[in-house]
C-alpha atoms as a PDB file:
ATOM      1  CA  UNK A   1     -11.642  91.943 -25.101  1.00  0.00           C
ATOM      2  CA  UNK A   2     -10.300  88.310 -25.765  1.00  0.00           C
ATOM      3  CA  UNK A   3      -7.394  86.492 -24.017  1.00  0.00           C
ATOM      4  CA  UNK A   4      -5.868  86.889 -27.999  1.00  0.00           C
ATOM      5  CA  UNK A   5      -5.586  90.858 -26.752  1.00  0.00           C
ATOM      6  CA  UNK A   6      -3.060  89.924 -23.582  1.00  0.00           C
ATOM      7  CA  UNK A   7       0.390  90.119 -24.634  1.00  0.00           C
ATOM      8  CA  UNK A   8       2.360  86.986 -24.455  1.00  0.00           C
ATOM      9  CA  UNK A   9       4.764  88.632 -22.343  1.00  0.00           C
ATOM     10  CA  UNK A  10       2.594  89.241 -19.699  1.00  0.00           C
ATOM     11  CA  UNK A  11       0.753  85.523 -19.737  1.00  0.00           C
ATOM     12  CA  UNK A  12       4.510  84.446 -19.296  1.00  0.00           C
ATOM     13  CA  UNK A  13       5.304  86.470 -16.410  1.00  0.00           C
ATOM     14  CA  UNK A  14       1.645  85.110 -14.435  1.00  0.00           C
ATOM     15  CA  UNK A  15       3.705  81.718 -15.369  1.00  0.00           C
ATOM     16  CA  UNK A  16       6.517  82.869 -13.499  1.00  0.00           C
ATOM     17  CA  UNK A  17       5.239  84.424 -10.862  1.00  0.00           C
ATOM     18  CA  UNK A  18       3.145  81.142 -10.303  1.00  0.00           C
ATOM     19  CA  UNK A  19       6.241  78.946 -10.016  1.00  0.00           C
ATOM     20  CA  UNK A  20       8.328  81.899  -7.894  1.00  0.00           C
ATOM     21  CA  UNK A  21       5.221  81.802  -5.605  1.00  0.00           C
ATOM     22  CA  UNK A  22       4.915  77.908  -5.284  1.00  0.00           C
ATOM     23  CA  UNK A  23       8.518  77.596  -4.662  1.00  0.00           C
ATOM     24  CA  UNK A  24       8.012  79.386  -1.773  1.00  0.00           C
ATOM     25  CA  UNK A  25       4.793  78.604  -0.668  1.00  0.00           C
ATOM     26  CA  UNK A  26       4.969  74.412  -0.612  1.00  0.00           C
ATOM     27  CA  UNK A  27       8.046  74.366   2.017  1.00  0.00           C
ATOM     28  CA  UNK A  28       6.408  77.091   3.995  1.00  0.00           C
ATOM     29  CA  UNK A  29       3.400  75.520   3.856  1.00  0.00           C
ATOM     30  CA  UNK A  30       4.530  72.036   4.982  1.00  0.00           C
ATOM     31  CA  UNK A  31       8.277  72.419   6.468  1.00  0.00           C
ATOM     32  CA  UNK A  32       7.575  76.140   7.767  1.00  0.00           C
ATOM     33  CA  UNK A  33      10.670  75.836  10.679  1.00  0.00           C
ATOM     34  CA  UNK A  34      13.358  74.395   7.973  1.00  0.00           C
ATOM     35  CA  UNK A  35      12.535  76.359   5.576  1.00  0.00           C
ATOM     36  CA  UNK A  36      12.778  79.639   7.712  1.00  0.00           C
ATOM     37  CA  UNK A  37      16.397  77.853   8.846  1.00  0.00           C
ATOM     38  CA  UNK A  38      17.340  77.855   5.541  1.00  0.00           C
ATOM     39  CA  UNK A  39      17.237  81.042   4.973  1.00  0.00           C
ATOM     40  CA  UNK A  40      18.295  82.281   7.771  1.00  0.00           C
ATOM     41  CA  UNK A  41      15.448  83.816   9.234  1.00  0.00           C
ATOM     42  CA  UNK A  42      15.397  83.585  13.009  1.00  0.00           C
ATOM     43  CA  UNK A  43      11.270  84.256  14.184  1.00  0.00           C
ATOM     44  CA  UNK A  44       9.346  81.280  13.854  1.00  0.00           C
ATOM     45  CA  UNK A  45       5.335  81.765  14.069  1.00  0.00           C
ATOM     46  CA  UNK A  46       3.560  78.583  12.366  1.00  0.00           C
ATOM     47  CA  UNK A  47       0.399  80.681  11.874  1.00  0.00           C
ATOM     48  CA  UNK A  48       1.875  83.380  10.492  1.00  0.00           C
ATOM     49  CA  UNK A  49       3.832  81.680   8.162  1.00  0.00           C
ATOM     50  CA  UNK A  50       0.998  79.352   6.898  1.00  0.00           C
ATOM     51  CA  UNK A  51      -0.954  82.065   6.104  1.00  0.00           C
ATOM     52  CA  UNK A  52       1.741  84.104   3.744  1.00  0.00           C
ATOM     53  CA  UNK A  53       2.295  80.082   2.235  1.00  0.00           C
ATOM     54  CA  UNK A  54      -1.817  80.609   2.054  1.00  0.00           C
ATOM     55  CA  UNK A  55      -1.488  83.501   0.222  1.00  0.00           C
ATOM     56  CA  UNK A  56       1.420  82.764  -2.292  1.00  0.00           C
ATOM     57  CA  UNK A  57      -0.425  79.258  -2.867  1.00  0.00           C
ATOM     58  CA  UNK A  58      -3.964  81.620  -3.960  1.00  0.00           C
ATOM     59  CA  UNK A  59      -2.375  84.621  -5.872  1.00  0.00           C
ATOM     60  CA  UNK A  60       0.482  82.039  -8.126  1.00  0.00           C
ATOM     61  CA  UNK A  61      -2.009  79.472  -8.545  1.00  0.00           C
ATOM     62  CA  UNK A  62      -4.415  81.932 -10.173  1.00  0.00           C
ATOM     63  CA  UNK A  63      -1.793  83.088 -11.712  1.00  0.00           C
ATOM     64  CA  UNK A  64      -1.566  79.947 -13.450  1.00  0.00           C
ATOM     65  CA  UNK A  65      -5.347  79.233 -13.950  1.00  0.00           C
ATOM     66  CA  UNK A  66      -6.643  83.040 -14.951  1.00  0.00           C
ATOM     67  CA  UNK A  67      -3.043  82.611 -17.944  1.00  0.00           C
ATOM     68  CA  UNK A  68      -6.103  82.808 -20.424  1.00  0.00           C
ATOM     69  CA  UNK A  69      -9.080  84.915 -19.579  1.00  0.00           C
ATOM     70  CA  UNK A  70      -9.722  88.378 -20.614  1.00  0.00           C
ATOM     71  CA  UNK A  71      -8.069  91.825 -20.758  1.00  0.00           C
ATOM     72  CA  UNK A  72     -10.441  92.465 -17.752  1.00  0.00           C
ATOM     73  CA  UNK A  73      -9.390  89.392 -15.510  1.00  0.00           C
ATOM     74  CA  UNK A  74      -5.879  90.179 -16.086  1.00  0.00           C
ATOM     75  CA  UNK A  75      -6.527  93.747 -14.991  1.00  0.00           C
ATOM     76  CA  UNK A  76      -8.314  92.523 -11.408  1.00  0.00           C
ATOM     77  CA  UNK A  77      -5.381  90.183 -11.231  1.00  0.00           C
ATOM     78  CA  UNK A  78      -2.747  92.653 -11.442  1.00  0.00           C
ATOM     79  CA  UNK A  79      -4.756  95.382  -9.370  1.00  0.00           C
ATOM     80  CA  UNK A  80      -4.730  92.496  -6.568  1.00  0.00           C
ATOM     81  CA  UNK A  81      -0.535  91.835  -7.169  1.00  0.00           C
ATOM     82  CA  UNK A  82       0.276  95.054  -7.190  1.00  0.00           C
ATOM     83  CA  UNK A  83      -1.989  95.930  -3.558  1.00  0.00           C
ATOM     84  CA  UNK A  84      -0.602  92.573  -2.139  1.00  0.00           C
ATOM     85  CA  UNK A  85       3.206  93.060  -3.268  1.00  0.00           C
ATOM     86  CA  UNK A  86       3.400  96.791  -2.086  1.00  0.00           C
ATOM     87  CA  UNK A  87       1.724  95.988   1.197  1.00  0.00           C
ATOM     88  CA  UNK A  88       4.223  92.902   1.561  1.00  0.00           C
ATOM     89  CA  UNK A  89       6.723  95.440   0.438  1.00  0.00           C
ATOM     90  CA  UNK A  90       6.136  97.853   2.943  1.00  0.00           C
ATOM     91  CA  UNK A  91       5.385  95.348   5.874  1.00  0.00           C
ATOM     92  CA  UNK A  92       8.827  93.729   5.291  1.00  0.00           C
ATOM     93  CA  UNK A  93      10.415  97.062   5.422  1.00  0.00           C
ATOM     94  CA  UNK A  94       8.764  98.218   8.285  1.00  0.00           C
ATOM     95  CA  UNK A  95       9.885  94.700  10.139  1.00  0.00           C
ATOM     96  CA  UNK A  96      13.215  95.234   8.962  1.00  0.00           C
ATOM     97  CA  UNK A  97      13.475  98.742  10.409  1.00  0.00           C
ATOM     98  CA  UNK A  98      12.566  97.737  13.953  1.00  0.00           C
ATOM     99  CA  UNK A  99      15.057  94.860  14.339  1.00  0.00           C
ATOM    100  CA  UNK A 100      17.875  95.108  15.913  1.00  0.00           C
ATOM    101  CA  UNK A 101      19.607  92.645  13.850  1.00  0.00           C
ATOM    102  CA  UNK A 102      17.780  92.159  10.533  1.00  0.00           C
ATOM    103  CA  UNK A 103      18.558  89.013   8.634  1.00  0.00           C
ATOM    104  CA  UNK A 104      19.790  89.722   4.915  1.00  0.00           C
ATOM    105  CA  UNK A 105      17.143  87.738   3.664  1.00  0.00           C
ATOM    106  CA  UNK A 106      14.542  89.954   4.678  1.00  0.00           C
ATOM    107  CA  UNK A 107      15.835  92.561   2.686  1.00  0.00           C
ATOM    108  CA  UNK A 108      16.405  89.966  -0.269  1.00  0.00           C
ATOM    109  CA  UNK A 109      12.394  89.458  -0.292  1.00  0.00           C
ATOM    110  CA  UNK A 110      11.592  93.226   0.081  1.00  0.00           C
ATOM    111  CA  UNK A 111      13.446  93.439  -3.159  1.00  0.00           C
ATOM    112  CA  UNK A 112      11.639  90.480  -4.919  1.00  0.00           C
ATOM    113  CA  UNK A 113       7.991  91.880  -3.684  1.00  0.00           C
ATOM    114  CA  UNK A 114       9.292  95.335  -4.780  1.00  0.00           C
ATOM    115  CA  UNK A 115      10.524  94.030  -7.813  1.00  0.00           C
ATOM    116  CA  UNK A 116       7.486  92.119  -8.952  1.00  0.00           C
ATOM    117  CA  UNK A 117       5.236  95.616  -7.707  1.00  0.00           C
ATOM    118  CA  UNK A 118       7.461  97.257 -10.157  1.00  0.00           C
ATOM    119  CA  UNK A 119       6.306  94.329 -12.740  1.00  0.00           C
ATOM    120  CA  UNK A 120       2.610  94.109 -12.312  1.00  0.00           C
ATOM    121  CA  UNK A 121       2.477  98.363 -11.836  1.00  0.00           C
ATOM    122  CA  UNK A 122       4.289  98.589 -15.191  1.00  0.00           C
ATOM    123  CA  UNK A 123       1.703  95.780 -16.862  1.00  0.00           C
ATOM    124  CA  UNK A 124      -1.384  97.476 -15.241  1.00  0.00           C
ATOM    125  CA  UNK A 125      -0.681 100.415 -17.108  1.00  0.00           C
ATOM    126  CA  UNK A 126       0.223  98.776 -20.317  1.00  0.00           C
ATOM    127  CA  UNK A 127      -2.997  97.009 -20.649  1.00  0.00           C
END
């Protein structure tokens, strides 16, 4: 199958999820400890974080490229977004759980990955 078979729709929300991911990825990447400040998120581990901005920068920026290859890319794609945004899913749950105090914005991005699983699991079987 072409990249005519795709629905628009679902080249749109790779778009999307390419600038959601970047917008998160560049200050994480580059201003990890303000960034982390600014959203009031009180654990600061420069590895760590580099390597989920790592991760956001690879899955939105292909994302972006792979917006016009085949029925068959997509699929891989969204087989990789939905294992990566369940697994961040359930990690950020799990971390949430065992604090004491869990900042509000961890649960805020439990419900964005969860969200977006919900997205690419509802695409995957659509195409």
């Amino acid at each position: 199958m072409s990249a005519a078979n795709v629905p628009a729709a679902l080249k749109t929300w790779f778009v999307v999820h390419c600038i959601v991911d970047l917008v998160f990825a560049v200050p994480l990447f580059f201003f990890p400890e303000k960034m982390l400040a600014l959203l009031g998120w009180p654990f600061f581990d420069p590895l760590t974080v580099r390597l989920v901005a790592a991760a956001l920068f690879g899955i939105g920026l292909e994302s972006y490229l792979g917006r016009h290859g085949s029925v068959e890319r997509y699929r891989g794609m969204l087989r990789l977004k939905i294992i990566w945004s369940g697994a961040a899913t359930l990690g950020i749950l799990i971390a949430m759980f065992s604090l004491a105090e869990a900042p509000v914005v961890g649960w805020l991005l439990a419900g964005v990955f969860a969200g977006f699983n919900g997205v690419w699991v509802w695409w995957w079987r659509r195409v």
